[in-house]
C-alpha atoms as a PDB file:
ATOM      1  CA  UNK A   1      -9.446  -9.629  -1.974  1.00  0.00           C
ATOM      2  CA  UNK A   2      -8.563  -6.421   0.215  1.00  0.00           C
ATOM      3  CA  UNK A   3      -7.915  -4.034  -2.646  1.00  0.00           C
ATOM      4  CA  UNK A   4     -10.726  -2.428  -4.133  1.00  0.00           C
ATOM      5  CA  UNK A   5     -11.781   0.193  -6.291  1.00  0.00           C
ATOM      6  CA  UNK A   6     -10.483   3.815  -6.239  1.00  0.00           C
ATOM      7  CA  UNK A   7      -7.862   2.330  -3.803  1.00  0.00           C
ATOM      8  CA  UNK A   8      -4.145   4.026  -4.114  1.00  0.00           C
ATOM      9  CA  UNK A   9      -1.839   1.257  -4.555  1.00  0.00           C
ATOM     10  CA  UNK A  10       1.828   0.569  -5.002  1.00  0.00           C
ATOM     11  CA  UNK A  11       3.596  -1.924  -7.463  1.00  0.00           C
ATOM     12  CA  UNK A  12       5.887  -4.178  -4.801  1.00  0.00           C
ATOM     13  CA  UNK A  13       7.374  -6.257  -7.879  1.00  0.00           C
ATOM     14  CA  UNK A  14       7.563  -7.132 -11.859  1.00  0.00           C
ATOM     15  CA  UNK A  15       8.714  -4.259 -14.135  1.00  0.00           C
ATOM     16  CA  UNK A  16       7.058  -1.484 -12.665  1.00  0.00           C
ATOM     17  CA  UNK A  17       7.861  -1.982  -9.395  1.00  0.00           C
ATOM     18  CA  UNK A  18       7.876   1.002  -7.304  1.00  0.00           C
ATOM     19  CA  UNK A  19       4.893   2.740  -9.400  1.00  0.00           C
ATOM     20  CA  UNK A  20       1.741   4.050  -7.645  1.00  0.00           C
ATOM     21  CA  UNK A  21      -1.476   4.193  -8.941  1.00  0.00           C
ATOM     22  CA  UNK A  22      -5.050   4.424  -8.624  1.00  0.00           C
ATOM     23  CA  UNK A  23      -7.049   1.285  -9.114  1.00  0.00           C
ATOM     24  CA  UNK A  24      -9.500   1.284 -12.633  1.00  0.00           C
ATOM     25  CA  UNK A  25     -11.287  -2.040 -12.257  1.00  0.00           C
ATOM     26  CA  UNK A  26     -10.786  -4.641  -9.836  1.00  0.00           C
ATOM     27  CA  UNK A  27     -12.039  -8.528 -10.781  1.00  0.00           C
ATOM     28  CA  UNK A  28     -12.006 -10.412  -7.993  1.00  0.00           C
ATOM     29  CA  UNK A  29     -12.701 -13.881  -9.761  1.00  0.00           C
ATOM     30  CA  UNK A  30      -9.393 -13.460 -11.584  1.00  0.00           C
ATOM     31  CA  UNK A  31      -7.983 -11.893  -8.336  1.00  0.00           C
ATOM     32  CA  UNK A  32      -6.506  -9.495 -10.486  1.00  0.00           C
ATOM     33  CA  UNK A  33      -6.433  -5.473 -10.331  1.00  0.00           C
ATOM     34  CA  UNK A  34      -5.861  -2.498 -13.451  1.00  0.00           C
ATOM     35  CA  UNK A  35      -4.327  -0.126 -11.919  1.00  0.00           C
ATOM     36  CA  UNK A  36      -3.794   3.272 -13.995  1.00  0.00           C
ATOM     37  CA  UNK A  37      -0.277   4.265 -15.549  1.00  0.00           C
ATOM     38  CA  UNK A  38       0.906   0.144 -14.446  1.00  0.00           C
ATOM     39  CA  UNK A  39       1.533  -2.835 -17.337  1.00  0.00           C
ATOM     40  CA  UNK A  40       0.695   0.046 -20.019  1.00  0.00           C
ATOM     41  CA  UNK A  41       0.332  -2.143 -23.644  1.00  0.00           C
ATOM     42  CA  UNK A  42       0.005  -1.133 -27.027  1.00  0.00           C
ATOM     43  CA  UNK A  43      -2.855  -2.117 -28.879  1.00  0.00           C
ATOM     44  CA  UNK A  44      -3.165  -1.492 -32.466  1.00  0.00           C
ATOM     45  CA  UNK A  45      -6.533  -0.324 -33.559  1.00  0.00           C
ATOM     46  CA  UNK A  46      -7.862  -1.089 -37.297  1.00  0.00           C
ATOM     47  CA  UNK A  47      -8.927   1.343 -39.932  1.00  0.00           C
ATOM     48  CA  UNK A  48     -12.809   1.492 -39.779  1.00  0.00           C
ATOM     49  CA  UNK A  49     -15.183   3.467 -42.418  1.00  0.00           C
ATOM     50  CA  UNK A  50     -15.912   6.186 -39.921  1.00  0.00           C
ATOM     51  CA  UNK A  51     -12.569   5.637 -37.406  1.00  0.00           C
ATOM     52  CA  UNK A  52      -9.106   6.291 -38.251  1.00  0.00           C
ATOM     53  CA  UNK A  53      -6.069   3.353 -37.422  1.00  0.00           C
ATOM     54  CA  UNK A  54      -4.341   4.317 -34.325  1.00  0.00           C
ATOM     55  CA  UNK A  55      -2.310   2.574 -31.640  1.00  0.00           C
ATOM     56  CA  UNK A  56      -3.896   2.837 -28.323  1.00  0.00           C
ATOM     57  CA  UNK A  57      -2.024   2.519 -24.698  1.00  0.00           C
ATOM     58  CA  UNK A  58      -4.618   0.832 -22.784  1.00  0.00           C
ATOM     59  CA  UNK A  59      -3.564  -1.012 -18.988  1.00  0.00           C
ATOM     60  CA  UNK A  60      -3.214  -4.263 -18.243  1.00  0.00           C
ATOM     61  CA  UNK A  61      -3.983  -6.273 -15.304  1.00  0.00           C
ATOM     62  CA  UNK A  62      -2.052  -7.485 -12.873  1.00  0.00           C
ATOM     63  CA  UNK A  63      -1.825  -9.853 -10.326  1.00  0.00           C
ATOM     64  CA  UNK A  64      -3.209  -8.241  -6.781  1.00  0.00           C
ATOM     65  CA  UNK A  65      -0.243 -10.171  -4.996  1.00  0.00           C
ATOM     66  CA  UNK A  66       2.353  -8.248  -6.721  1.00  0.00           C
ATOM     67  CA  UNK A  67       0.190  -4.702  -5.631  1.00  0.00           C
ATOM     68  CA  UNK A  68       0.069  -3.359  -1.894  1.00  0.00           C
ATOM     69  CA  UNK A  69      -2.096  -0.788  -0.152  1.00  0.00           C
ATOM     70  CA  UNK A  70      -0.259   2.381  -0.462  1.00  0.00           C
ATOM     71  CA  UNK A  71      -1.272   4.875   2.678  1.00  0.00           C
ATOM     72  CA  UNK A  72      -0.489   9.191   1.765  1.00  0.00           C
ATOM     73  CA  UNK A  73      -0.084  10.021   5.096  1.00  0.00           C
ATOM     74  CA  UNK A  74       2.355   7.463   5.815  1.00  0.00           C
ATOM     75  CA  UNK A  75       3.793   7.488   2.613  1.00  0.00           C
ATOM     76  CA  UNK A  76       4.308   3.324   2.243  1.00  0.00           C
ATOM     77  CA  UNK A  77       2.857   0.585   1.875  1.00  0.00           C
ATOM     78  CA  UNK A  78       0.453  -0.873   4.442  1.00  0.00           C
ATOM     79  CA  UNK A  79      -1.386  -4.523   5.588  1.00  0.00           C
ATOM     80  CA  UNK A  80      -4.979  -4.310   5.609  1.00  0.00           C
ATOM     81  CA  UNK A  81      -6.811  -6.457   8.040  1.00  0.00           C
ATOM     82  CA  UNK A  82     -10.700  -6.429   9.106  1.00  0.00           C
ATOM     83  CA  UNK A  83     -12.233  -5.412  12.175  1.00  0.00           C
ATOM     84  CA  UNK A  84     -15.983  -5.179  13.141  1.00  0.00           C
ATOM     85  CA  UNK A  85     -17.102  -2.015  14.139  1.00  0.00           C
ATOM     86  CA  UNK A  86     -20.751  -1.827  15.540  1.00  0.00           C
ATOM     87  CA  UNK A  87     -22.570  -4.029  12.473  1.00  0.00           C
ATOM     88  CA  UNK A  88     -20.091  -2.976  10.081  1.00  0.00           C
ATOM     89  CA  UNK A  89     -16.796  -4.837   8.734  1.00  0.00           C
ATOM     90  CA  UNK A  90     -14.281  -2.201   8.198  1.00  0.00           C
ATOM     91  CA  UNK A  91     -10.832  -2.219   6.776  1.00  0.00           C
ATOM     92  CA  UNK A  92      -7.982  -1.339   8.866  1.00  0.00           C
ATOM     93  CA  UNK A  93      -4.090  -0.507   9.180  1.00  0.00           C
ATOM     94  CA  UNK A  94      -2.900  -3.584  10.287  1.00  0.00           C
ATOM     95  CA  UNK A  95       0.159  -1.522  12.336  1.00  0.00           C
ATOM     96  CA  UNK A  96      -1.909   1.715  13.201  1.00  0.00           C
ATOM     97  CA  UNK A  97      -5.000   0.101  13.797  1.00  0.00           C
ATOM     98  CA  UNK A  98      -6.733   2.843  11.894  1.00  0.00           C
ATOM     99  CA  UNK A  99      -9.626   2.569   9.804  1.00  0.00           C
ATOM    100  CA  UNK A 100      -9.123   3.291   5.989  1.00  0.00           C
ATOM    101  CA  UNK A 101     -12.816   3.414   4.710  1.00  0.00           C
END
């Protein structure tokens, strides 16, 4: 999976396409990504003795297919692709060739 973590992405399809968003959590087993402010449910919380009932907003995940690297300077949405550099495996732009971490 070449999303990770903390990565700025961009929804490329589904009902928020066209959203970005930073990445919460990113399960790789599922090969699914939360991204913040993307597949936003309700969730209706229970009265408890010390906790009040509420209805939360809480985001759900979403397939990392339908999600694409989104590059700031650029401004769109990029291909990641691997290079070694030194002893190191290092993400790239696929069309710049430059390195993103």
């Amino acid at each position: 999976m070449r999303i990770k973590k903390d990565d700025t992405v961009i929804v490329i399809t589904g009902k928020d396409k066209g959203k970005t968003g930073k990445v919460l959590r990113a399960m790789p087993k599922e090969n699914k990504v939360v991204v913040e402010g993307v597949n936003v449910q309700t969730k209706h919380q229970k009265q408890t003795r010390t906790e009040k009932a509420e209805i939360k907003h809480i985001e759900g995940p979403i397939d990392v297919s339908n999600v694409m690297f989104y590059d700031a300077k650029a401004k769109e949405a990029i291909k990641i692709g691997y290079k070694v550099d030194g002893d190191r495996k290092v993400r790239v732009n696929r069309k710049t060739g430059n390195v993103i971490d």
